[in-house]
C-alpha atoms as a PDB file:
ATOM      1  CA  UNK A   1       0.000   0.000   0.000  1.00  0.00           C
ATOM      2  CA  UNK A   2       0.853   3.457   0.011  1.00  0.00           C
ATOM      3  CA  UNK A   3       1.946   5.627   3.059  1.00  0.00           C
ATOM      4  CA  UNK A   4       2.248   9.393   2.847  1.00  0.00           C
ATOM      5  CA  UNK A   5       3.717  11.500   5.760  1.00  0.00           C
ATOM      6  CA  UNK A   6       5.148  14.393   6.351  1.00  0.00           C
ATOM      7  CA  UNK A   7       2.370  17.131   5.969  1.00  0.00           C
ATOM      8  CA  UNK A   8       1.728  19.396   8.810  1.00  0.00           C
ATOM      9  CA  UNK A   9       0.967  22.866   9.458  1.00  0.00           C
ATOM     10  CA  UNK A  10       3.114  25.702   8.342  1.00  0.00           C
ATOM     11  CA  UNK A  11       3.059  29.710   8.040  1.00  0.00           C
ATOM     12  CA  UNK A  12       3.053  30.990   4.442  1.00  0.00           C
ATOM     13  CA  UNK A  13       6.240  30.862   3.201  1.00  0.00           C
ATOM     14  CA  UNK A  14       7.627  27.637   5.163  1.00  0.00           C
ATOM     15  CA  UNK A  15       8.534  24.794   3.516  1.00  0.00           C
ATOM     16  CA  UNK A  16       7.304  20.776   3.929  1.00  0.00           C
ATOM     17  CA  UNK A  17       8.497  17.402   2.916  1.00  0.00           C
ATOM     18  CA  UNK A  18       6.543  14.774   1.461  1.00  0.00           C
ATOM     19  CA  UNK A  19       7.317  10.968   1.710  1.00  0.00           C
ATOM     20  CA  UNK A  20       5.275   8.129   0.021  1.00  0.00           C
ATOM     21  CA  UNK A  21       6.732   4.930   0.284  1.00  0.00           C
ATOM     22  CA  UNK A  22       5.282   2.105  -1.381  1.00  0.00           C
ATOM     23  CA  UNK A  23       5.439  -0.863   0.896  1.00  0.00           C
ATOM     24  CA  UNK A  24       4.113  -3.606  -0.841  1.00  0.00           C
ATOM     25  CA  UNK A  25       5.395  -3.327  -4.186  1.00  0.00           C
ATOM     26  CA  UNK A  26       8.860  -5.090  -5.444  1.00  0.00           C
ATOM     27  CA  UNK A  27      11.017  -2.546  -7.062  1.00  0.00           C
ATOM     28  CA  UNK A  28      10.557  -3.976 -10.289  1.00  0.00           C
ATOM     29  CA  UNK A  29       7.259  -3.106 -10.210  1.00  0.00           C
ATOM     30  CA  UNK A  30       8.486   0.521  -8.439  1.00  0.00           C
ATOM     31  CA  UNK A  31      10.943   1.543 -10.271  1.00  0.00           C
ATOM     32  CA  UNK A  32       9.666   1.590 -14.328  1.00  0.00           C
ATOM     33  CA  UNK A  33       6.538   3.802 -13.023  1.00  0.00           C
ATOM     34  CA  UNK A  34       6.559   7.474 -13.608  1.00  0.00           C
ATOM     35  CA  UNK A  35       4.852   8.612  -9.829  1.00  0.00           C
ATOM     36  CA  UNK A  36       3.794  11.549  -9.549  1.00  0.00           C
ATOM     37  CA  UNK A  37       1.865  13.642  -6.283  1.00  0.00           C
ATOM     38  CA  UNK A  38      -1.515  14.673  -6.086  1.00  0.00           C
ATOM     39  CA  UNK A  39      -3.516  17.146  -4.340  1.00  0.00           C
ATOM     40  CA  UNK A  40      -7.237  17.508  -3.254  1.00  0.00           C
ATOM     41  CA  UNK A  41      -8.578  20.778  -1.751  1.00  0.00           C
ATOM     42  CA  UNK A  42     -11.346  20.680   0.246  1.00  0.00           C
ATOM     43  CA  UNK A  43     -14.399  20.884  -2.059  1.00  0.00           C
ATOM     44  CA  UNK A  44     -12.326  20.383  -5.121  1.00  0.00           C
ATOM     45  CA  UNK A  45     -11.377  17.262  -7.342  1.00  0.00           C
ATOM     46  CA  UNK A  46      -7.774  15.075  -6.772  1.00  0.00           C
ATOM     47  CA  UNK A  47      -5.402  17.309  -9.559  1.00  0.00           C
ATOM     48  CA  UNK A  48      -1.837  16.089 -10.413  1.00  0.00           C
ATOM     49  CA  UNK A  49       0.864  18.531  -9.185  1.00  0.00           C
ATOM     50  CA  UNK A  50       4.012  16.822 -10.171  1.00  0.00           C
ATOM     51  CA  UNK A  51       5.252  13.894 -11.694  1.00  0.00           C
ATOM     52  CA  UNK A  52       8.468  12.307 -12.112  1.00  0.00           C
ATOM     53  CA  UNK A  53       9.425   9.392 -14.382  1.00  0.00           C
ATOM     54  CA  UNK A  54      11.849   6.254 -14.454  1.00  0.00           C
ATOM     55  CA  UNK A  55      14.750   8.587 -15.899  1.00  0.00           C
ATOM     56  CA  UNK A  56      13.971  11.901 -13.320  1.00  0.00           C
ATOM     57  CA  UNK A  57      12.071  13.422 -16.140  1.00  0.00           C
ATOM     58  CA  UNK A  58       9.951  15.792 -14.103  1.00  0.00           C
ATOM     59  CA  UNK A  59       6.554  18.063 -14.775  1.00  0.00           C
ATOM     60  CA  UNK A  60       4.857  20.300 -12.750  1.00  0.00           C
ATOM     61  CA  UNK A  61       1.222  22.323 -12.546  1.00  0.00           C
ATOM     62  CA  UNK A  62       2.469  25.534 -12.932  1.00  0.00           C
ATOM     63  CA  UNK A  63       1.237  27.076  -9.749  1.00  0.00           C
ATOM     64  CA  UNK A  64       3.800  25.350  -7.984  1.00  0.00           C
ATOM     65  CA  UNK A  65       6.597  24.946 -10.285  1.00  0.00           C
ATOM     66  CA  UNK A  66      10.290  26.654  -8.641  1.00  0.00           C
ATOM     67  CA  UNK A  67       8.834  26.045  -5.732  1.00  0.00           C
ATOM     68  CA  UNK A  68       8.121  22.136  -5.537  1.00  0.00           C
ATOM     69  CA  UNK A  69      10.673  18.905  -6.404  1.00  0.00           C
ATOM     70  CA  UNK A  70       9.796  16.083  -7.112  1.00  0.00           C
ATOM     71  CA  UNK A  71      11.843  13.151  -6.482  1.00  0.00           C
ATOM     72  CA  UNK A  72      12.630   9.447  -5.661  1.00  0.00           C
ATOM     73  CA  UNK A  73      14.536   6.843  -4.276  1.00  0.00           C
ATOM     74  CA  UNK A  74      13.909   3.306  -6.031  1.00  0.00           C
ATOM     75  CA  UNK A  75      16.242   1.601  -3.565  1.00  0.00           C
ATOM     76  CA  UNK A  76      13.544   2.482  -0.892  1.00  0.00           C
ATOM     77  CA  UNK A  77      10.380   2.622  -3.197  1.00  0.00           C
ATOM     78  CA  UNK A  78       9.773   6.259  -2.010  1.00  0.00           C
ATOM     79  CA  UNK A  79       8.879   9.306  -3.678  1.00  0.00           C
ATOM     80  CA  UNK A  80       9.490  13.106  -2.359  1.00  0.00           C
ATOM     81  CA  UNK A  81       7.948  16.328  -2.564  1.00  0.00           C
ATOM     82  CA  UNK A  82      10.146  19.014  -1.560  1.00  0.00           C
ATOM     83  CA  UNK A  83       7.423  22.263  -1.175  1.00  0.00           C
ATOM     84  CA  UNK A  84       8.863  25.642  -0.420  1.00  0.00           C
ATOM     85  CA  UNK A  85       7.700  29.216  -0.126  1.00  0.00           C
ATOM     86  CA  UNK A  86       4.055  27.689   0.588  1.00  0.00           C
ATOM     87  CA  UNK A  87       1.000  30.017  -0.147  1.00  0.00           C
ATOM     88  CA  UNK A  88      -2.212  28.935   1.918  1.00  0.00           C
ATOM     89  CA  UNK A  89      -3.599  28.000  -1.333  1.00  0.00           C
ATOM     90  CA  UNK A  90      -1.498  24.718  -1.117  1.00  0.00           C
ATOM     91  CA  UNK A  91      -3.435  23.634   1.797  1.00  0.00           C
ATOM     92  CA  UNK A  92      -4.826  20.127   0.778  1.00  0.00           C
ATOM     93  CA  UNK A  93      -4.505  16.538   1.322  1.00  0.00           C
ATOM     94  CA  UNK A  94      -1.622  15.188  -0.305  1.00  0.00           C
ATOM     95  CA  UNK A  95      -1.412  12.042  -2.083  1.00  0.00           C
ATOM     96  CA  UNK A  96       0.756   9.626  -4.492  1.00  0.00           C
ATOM     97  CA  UNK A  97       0.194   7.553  -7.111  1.00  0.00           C
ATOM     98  CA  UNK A  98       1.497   6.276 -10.540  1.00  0.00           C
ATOM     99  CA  UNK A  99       0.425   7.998 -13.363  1.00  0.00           C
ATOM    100  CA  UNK A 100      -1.921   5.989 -14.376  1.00  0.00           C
ATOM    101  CA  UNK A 101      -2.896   6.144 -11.013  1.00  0.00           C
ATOM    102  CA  UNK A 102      -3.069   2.073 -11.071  1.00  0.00           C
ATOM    103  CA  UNK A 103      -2.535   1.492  -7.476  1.00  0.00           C
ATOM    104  CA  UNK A 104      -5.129   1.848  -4.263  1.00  0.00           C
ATOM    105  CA  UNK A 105      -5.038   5.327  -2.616  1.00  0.00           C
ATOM    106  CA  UNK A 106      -3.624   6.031   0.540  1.00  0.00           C
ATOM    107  CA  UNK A 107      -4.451   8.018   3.362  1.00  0.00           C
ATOM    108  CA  UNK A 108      -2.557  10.933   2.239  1.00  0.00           C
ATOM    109  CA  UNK A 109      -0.868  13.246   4.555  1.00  0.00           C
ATOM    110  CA  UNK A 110      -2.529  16.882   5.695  1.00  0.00           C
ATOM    111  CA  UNK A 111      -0.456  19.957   4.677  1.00  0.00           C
ATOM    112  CA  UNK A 112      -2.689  23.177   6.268  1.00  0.00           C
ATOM    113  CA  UNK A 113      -0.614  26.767   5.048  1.00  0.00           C
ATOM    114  CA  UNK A 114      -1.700  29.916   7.458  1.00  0.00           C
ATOM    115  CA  UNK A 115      -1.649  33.128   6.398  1.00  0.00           C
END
């Protein structure tokens, strides 16, 4: 399954690190899957915010790009999100997935930013 952790609550302008590790999955499942990090505001749909693939290609929503990294470790089937300069806007439940967004959800981890 997948854990998330890491989220908490911050001041505008602080910074927060993500962790999802996938604990079930070999790494040759893990590792050929472009992962990316997902959002949901309250009252709003799940959106992709970044994504990073087997070779470290990376995208972002623009709203959040030079201020968010993606990355991962395939050693340790975890994926990062590295969020600085946060804007209360980013407040959401934070969650990872593939892509293709092919395995269950998890809990997701709780990022609140105050003004």
């Amino acid at each position: 399954r997948l854990v998330e952790s890491g989220g908490g609550l911050v001041q505008a302008g602080g910074s927060l690190r993500l962790s999802c590790k996938d604990t079930r999955a070999i790494t040759s499942f893990f590792n050929p899957k472009t992962w990316g990090w997902y959002r949901q505001a309250p009252g709003k749909q799940r959106e992709l915010v970044a994504s990073i693939s087997n070779t470290w290609d990376t995208n972002y929503v623009d709203s959040v790009k030079d201020r968010f990294t993606i990355s991962r470790d395939n050693a340790r089937k975890v994926v990062y999100l590295q969020m600085t300069s946060l804007k209360p806007e980013n407040t959401a439940v934070y969650f990872c997935n593939t892509l293709e967004q092919s395995r269950d959800w998890g809990q997701g981890t709780q990022d609140t930013v105050s003004s």
